[in-house]
N, C-alpha and C. Protein backbone atom coordinates (compact mmCIF):
# COMPACT_ATOMS: atom_id res chain seq x y z
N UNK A 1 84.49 83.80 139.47
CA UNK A 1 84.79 82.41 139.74
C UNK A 1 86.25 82.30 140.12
N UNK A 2 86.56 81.35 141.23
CA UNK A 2 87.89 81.37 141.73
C UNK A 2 88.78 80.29 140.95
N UNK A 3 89.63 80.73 140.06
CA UNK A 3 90.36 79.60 139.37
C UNK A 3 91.80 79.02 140.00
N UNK A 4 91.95 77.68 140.42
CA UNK A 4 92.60 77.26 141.35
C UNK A 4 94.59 77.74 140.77
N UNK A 5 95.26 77.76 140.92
CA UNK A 5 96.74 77.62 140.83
C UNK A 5 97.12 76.88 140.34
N UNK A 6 97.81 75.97 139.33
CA UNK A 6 98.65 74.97 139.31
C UNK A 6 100.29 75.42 139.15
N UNK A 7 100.90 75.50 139.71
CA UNK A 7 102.12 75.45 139.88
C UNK A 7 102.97 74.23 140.54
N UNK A 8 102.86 73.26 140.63
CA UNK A 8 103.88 72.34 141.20
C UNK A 8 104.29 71.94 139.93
N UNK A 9 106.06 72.03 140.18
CA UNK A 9 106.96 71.85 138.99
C UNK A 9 106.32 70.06 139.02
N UNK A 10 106.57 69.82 137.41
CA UNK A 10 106.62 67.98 137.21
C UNK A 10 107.87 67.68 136.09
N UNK A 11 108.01 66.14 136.12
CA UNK A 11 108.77 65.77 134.87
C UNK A 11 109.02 65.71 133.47
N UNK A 12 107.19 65.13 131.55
CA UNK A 12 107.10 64.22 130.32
C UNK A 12 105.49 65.47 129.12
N UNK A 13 100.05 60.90 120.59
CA UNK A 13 100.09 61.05 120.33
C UNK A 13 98.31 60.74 120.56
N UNK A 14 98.85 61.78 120.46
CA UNK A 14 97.96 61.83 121.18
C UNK A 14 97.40 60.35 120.44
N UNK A 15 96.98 59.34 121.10
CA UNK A 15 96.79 57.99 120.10
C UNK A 15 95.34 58.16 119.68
N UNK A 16 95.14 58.23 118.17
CA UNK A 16 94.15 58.70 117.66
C UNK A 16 93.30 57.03 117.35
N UNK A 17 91.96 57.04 117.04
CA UNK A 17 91.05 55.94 116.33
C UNK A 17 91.94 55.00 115.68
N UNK A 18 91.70 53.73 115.46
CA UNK A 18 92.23 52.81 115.33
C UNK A 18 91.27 51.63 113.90
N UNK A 19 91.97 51.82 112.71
CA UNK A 19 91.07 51.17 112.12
C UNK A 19 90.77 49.54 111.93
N UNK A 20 92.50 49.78 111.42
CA UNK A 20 92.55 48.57 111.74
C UNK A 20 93.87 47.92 112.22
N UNK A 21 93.94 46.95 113.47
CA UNK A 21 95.08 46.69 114.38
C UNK A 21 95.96 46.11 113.18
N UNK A 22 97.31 46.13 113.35
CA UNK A 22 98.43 45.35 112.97
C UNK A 22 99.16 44.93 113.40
N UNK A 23 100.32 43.67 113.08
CA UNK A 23 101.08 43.82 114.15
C UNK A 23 102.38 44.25 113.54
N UNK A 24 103.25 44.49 114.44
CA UNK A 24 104.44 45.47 113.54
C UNK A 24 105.69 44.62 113.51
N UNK A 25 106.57 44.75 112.37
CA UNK A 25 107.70 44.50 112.00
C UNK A 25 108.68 44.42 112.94
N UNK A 26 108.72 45.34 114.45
CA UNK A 26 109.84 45.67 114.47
C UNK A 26 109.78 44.76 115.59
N UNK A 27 110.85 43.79 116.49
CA UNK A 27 111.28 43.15 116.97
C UNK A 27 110.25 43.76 118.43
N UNK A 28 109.66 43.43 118.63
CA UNK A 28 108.41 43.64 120.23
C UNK A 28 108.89 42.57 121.29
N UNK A 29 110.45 41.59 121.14
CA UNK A 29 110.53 40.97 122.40
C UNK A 29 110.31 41.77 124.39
N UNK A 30 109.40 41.41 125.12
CA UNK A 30 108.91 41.96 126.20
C UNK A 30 110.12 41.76 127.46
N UNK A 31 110.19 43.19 127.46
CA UNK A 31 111.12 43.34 128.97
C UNK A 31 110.70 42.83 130.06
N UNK A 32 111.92 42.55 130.71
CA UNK A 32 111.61 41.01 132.00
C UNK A 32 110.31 41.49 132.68
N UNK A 33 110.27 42.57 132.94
CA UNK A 33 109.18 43.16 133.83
C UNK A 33 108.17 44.75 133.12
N UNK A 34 107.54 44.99 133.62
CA UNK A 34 106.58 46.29 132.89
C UNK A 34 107.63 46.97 132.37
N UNK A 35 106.92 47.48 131.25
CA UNK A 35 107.88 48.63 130.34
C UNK A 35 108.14 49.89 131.22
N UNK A 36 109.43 50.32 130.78
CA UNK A 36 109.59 51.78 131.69
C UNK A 36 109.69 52.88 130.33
N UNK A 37 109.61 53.10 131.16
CA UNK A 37 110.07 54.89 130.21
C UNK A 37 110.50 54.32 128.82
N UNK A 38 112.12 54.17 129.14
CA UNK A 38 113.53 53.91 128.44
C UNK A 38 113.21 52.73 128.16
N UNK A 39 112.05 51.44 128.29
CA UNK A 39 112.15 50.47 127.17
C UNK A 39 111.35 51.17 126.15
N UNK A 40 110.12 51.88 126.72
CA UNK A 40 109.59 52.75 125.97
C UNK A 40 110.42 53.28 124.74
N UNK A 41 110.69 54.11 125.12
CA UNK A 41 111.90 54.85 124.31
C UNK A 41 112.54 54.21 123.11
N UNK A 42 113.12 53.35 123.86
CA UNK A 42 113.97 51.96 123.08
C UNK A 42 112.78 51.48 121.78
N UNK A 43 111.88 51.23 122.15
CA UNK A 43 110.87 50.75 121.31
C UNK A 43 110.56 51.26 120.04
N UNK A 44 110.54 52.82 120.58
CA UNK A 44 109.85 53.75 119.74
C UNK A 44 111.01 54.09 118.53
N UNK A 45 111.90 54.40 119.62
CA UNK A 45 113.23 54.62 118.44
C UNK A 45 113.49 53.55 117.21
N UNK A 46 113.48 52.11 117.97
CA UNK A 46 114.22 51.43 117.22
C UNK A 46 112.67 51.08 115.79
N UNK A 47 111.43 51.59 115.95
CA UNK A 47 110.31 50.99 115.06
C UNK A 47 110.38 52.24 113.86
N UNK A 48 110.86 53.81 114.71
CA UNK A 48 111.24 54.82 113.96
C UNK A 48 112.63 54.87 112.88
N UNK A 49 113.05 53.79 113.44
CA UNK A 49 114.11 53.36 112.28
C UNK A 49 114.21 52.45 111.50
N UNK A 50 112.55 51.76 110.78
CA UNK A 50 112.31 50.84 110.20
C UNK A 50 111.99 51.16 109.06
N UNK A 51 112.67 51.71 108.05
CA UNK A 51 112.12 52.08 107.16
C UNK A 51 110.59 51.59 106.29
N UNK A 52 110.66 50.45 105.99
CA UNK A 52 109.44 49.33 106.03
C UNK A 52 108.45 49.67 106.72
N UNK A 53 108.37 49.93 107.74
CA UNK A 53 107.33 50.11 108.84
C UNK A 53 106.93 51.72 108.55
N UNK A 54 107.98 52.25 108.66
CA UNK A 54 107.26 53.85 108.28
C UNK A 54 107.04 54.32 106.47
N UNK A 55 107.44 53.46 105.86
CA UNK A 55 107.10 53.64 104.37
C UNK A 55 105.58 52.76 103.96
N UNK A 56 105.24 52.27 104.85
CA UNK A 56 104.03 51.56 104.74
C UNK A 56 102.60 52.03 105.77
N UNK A 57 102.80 53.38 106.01
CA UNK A 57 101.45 53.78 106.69
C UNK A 57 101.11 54.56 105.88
N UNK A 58 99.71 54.75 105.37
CA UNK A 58 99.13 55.46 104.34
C UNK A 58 98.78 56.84 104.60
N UNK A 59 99.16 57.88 103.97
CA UNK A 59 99.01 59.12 104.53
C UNK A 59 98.15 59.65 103.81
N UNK A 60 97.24 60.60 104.50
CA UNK A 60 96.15 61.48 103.94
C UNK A 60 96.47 62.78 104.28
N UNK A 61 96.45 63.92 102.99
CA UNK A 61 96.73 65.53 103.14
C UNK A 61 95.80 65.91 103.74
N UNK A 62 94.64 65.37 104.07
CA UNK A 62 93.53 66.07 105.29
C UNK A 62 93.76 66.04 106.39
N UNK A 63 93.99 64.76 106.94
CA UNK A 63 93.89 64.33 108.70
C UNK A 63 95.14 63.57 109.03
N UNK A 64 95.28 63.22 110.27
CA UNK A 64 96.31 62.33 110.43
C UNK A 64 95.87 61.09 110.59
N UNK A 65 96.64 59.91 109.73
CA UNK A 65 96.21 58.56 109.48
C UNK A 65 97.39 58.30 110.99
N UNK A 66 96.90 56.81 111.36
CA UNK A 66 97.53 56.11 112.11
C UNK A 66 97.62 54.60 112.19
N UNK A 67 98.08 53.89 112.65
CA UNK A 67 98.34 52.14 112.68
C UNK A 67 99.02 51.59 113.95
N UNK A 68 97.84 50.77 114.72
CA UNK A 68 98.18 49.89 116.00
C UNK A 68 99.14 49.08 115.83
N UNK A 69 100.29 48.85 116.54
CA UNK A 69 101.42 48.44 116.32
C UNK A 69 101.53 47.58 117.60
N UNK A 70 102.39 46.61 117.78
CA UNK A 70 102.49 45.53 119.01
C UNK A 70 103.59 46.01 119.78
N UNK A 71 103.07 47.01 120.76
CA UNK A 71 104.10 47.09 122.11
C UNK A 71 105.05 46.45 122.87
N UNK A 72 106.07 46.45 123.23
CA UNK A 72 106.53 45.67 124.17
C UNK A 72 106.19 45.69 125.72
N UNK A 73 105.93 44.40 126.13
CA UNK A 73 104.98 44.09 127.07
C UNK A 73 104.09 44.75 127.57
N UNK A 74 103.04 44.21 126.43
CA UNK A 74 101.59 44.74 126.51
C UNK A 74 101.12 46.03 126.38
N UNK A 75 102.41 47.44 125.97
CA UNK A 75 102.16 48.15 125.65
C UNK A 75 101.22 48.56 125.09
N UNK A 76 100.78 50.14 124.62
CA UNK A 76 99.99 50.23 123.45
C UNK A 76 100.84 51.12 122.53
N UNK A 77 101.10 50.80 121.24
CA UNK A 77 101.85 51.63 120.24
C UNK A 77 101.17 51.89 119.21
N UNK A 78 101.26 52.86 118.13
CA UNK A 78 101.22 53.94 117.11
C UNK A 78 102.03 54.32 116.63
N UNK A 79 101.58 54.28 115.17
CA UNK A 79 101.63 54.95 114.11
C UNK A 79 101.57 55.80 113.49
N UNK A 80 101.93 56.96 113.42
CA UNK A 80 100.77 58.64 113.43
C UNK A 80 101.32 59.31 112.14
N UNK A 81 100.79 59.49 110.98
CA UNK A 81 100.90 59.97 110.26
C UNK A 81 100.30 61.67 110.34
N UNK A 82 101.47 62.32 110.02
CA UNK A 82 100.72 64.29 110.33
C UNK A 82 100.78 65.40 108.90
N UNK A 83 99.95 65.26 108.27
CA UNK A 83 100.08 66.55 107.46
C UNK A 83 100.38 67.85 108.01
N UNK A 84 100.61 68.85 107.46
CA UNK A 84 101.08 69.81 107.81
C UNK A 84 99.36 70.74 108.60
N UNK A 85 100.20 71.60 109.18
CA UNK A 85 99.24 71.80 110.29
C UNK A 85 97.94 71.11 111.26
N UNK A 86 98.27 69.66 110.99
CA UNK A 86 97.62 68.87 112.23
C UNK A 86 98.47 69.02 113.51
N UNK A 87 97.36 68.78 114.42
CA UNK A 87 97.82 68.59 116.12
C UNK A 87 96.97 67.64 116.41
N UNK A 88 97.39 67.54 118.05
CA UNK A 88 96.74 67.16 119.31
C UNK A 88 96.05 67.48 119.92
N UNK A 89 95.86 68.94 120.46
CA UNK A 89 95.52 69.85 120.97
C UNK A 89 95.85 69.40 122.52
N UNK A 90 95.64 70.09 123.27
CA UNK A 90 96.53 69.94 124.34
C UNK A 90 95.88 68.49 125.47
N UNK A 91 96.57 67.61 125.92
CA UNK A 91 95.84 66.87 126.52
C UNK A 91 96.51 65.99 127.45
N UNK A 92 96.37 64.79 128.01
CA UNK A 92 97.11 64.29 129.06
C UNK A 92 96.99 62.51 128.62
N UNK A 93 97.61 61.56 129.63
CA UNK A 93 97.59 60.11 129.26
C UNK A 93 97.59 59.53 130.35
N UNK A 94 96.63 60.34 131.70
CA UNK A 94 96.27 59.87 133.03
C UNK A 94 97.35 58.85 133.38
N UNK A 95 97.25 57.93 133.94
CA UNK A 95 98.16 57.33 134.37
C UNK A 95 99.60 56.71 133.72
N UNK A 96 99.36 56.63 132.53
CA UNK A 96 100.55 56.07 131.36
C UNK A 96 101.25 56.81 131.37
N UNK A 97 102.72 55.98 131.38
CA UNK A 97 103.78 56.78 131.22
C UNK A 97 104.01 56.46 129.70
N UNK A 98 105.05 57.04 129.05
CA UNK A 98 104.92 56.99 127.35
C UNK A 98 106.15 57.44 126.89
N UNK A 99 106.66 57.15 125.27
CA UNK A 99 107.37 57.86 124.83
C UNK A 99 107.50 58.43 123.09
N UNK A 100 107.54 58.97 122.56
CA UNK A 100 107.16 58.86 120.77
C UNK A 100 108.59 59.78 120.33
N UNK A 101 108.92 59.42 119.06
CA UNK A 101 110.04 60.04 118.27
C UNK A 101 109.30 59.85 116.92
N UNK A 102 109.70 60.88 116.13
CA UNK A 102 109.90 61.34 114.78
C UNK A 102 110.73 60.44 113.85
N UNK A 103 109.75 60.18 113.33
CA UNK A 103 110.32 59.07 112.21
C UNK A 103 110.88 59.92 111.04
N UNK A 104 109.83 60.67 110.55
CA UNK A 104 110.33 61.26 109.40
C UNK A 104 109.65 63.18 109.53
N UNK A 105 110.00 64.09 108.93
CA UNK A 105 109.20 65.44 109.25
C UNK A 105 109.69 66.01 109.96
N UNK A 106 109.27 66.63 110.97
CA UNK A 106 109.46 67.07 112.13
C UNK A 106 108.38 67.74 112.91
N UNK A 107 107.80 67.36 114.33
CA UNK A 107 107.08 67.54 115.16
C UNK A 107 107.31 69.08 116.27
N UNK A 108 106.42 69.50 116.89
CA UNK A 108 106.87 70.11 117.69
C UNK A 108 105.65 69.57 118.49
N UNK A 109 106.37 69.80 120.08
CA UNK A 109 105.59 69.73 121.13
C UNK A 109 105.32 71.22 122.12
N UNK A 110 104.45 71.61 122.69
CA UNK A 110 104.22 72.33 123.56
C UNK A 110 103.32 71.67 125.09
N UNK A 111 104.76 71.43 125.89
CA UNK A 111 104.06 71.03 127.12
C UNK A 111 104.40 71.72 128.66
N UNK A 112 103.27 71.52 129.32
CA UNK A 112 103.53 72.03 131.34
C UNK A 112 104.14 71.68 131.90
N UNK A 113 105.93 72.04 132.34
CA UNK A 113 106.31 71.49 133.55
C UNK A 113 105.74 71.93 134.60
N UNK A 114 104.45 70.94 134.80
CA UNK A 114 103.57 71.31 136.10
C UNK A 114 102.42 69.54 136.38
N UNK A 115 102.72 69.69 137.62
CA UNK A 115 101.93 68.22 137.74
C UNK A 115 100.30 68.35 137.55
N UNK A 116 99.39 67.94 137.01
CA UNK A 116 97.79 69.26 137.19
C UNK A 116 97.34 68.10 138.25
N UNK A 117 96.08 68.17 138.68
CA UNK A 117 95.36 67.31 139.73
C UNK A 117 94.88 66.35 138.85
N UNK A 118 94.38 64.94 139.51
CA UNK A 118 93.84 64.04 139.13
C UNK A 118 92.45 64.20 138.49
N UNK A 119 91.44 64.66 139.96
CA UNK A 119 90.29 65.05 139.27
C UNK A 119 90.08 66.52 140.38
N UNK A 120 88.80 66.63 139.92
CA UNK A 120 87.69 67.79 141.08
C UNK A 120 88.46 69.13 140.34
N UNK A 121 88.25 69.15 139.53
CA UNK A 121 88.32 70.80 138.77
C UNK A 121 88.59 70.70 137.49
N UNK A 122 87.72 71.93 136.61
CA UNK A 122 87.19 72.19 135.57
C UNK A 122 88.17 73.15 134.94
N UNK A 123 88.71 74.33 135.67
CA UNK A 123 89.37 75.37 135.10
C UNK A 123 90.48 75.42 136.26
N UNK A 124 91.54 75.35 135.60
CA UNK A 124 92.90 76.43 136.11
C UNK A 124 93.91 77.02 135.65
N UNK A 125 94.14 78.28 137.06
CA UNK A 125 94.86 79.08 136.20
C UNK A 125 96.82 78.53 136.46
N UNK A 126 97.40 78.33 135.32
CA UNK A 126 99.02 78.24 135.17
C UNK A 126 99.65 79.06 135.73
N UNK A 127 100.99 79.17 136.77
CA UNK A 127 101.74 79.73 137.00
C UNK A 127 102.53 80.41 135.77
N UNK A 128 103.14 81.35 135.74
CA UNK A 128 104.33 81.68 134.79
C UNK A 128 105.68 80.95 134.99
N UNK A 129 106.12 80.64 133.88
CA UNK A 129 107.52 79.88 133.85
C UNK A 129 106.96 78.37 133.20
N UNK A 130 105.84 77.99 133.51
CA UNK A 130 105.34 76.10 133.36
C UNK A 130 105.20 75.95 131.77
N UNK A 131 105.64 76.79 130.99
CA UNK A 131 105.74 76.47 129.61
C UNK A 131 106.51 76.09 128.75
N UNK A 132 106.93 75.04 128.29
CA UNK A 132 108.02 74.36 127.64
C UNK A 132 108.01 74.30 125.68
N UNK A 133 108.76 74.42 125.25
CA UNK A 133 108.57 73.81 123.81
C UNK A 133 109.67 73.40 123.62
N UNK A 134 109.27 72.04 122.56
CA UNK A 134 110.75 71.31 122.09
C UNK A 134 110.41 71.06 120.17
N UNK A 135 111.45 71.47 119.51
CA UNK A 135 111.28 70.81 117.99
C UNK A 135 111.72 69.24 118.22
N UNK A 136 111.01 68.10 117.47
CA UNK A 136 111.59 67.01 117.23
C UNK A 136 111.79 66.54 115.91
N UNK A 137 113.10 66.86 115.23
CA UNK A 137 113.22 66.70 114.06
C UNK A 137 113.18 64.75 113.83
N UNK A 138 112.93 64.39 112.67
CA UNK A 138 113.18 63.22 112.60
C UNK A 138 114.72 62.43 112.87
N UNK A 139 114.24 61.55 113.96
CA UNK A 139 115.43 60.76 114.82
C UNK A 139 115.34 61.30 116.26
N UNK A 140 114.50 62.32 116.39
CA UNK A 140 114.58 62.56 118.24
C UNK A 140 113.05 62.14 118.77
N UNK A 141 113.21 62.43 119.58
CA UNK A 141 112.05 61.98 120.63
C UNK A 141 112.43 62.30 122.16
N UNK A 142 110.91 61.56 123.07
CA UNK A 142 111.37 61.91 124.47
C UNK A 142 110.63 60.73 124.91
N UNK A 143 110.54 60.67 126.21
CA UNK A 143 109.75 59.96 127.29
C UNK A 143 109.07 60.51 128.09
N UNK A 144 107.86 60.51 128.78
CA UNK A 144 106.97 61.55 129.84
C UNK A 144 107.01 60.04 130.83
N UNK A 145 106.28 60.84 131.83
CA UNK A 145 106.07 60.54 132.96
C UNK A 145 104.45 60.24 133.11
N UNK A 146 103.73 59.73 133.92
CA UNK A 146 102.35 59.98 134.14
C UNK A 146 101.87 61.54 134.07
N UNK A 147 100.83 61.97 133.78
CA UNK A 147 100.25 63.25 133.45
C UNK A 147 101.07 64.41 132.94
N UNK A 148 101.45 63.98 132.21
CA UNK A 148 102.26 64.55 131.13
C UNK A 148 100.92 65.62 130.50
N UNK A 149 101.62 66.64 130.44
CA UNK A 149 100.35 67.55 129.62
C UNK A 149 100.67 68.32 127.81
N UNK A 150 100.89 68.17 127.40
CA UNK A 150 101.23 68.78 125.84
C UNK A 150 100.46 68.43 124.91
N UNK A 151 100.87 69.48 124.00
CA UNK A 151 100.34 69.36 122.36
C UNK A 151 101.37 69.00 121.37
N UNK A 152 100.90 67.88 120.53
CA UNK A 152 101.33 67.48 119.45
C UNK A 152 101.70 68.04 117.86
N UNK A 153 102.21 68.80 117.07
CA UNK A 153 101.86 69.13 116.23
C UNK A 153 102.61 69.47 115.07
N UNK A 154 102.46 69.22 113.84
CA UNK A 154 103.33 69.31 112.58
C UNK A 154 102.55 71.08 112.05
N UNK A 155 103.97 71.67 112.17
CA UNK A 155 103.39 72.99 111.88
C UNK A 155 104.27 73.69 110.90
N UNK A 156 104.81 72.68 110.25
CA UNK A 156 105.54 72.34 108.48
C UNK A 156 104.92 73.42 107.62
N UNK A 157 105.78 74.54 107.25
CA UNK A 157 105.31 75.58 105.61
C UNK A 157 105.57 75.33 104.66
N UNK A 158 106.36 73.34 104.76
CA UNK A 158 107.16 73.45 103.49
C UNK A 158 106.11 71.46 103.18
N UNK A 159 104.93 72.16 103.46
CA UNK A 159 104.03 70.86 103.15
C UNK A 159 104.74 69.78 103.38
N UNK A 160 105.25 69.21 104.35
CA UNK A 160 105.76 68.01 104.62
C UNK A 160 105.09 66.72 105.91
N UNK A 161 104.89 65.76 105.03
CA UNK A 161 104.05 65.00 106.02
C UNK A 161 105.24 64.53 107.23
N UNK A 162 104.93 64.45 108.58
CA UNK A 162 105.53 63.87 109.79
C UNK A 162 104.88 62.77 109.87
N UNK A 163 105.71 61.57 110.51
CA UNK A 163 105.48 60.36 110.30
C UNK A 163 106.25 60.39 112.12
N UNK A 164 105.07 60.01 113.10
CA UNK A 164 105.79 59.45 114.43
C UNK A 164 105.65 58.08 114.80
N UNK A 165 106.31 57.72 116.14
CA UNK A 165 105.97 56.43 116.50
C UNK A 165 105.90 56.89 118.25
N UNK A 166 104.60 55.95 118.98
CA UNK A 166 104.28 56.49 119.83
C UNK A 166 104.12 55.24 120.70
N UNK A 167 104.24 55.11 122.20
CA UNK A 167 104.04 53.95 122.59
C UNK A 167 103.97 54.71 124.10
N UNK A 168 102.68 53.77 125.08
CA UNK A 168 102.56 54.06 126.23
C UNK A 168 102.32 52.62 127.30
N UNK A 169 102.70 52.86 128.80
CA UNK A 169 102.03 51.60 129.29
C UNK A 169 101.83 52.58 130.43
N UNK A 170 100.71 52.07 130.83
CA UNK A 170 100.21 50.87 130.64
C UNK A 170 99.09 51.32 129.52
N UNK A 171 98.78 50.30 128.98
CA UNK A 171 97.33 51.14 127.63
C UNK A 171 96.37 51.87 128.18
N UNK A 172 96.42 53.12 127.47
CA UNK A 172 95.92 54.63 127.82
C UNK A 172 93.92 53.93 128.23
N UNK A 173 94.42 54.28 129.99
CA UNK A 173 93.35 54.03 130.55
C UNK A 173 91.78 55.53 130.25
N UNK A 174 92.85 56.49 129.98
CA UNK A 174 91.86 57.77 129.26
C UNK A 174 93.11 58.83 129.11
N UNK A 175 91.98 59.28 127.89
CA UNK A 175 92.91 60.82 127.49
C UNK A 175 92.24 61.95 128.06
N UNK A 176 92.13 62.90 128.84
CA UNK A 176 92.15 64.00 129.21
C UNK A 176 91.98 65.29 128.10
N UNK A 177 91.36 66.06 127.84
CA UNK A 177 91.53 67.00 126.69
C UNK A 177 90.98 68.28 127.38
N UNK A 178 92.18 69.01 126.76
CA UNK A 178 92.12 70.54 127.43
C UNK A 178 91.73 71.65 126.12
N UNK A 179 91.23 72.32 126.68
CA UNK A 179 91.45 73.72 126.04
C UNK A 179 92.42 75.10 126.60
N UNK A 180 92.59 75.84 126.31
CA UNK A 180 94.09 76.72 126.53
C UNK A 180 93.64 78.33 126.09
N UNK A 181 93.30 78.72 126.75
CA UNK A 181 94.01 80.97 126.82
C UNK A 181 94.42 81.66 127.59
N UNK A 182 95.87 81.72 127.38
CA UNK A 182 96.79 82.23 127.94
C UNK A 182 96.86 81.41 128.83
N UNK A 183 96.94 81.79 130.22
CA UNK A 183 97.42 81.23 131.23
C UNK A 183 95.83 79.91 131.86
N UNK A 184 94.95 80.37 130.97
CA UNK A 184 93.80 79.45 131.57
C UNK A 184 93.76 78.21 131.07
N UNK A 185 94.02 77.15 131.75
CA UNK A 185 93.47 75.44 131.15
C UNK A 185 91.96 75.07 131.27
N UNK A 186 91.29 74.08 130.75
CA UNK A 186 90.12 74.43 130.53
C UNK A 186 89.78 72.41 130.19
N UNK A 187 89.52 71.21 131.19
CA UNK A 187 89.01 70.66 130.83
C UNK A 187 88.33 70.41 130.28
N UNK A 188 88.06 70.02 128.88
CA UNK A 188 86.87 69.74 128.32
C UNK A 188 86.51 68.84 127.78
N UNK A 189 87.22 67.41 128.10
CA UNK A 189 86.46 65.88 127.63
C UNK A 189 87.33 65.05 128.24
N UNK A 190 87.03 63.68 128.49
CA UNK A 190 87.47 62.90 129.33
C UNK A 190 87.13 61.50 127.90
N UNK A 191 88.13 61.34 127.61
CA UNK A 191 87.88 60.10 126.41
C UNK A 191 88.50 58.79 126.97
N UNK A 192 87.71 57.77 126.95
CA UNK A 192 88.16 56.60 127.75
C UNK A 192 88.63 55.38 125.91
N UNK A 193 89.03 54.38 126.31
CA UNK A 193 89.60 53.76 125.04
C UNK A 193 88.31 53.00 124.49
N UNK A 194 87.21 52.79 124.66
CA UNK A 194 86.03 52.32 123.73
C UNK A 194 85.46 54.03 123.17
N UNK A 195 86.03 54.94 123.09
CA UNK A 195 85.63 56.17 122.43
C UNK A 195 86.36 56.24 121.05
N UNK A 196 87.52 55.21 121.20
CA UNK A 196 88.76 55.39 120.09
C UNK A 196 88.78 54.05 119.28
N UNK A 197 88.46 52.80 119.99
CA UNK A 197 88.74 52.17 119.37
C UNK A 197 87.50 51.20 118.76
């Protein structure tokens, strides 16, 4: 079977089930126009520095708990609580651009500087070099771009729960979910937001 290339260099919680919506503490006044990146950013940071807000999501040593939070303009934001060795597993946020920081813990990400295709393929193979990792100790974070590809994950030996804050716009029209060996990506589910919420 011929597995296509992806190599074109690119730029950028996974937002898990939703039990029950809230709205959040932290000041959500809406930028004059659609959120960018950097209000993004702005958002995430300033809800990651609420102590209140992150001392009040309930954490479970099994799974990662989470809590719908009120975006700025019309965003969608999160809550993500991570025991030690939870992830994401590797996946995408189709058209949303996004940004999340570390409230408390520390996260690591593993993502593709590589743009992948929209649709029409199942398997491809990665160039060498398109592999990135970043630690995000609590107080950092980033911003992505549309099709942003990475994994999420608290991979803590010293049992410590990670506590993020995550926010995307426009609200995650679908998540994308990959599987990964070695250099092979491996579509394998297409989750739209009545799968989550």
């Amino acid at each position: 079977m011929s597995v296509p290339s992806a190599a074109v260099a690119a730029s950028q919680p996974v937002a898990a089930p939703v039990s029950t919506p809230t709205s959040s503490p932290v000041s959500t006044s809406a930028p004059a126009a659609t959120p960018t990146q950097a209000d993004l950013l702005d958002f995430v940071r300033r809800a990651a520095a609420d102590a209140d807000l992150i001392a009040s999501l309930p954490l479970d040593p099994e799974g990662r708990t989470w809590v719908r939070l009120e975006g700025p303009g019309g965003s969608e934001a999160w809550l993500i609580g991570w025991p030690p060795g939870t992830g994401t597993g590797w996946h995408d946020h189709a058209e949303s651009v996004g940004a999340f920081v570390t409230a408390a813990g520390e996260l690591k990400e593993h993502s593709l500087a590589v743009r992948l295709p929209a649709d029409g393929w199942k398997t491809l193979e990665l160039a060498d070099g398109v592999d990135r990792e970043r630690r995000l100790p609590a107080g950092k974070g980033r911003s992505f771009g549309r099709h942003h590809v990475h994994e999420v994950l608290n991979d803590s030996s010293a049992e410590q729960h990670a506590i993020s804050v995550h926010a995307y716009y426009p609200p995650l029209p679908q998540i994308r979910r990959f599987s990964r060996s070695g250099p092979i990506l491996r579509l394998e589910q297409v989750e739209r937001p009545e799968d989550w919420q």
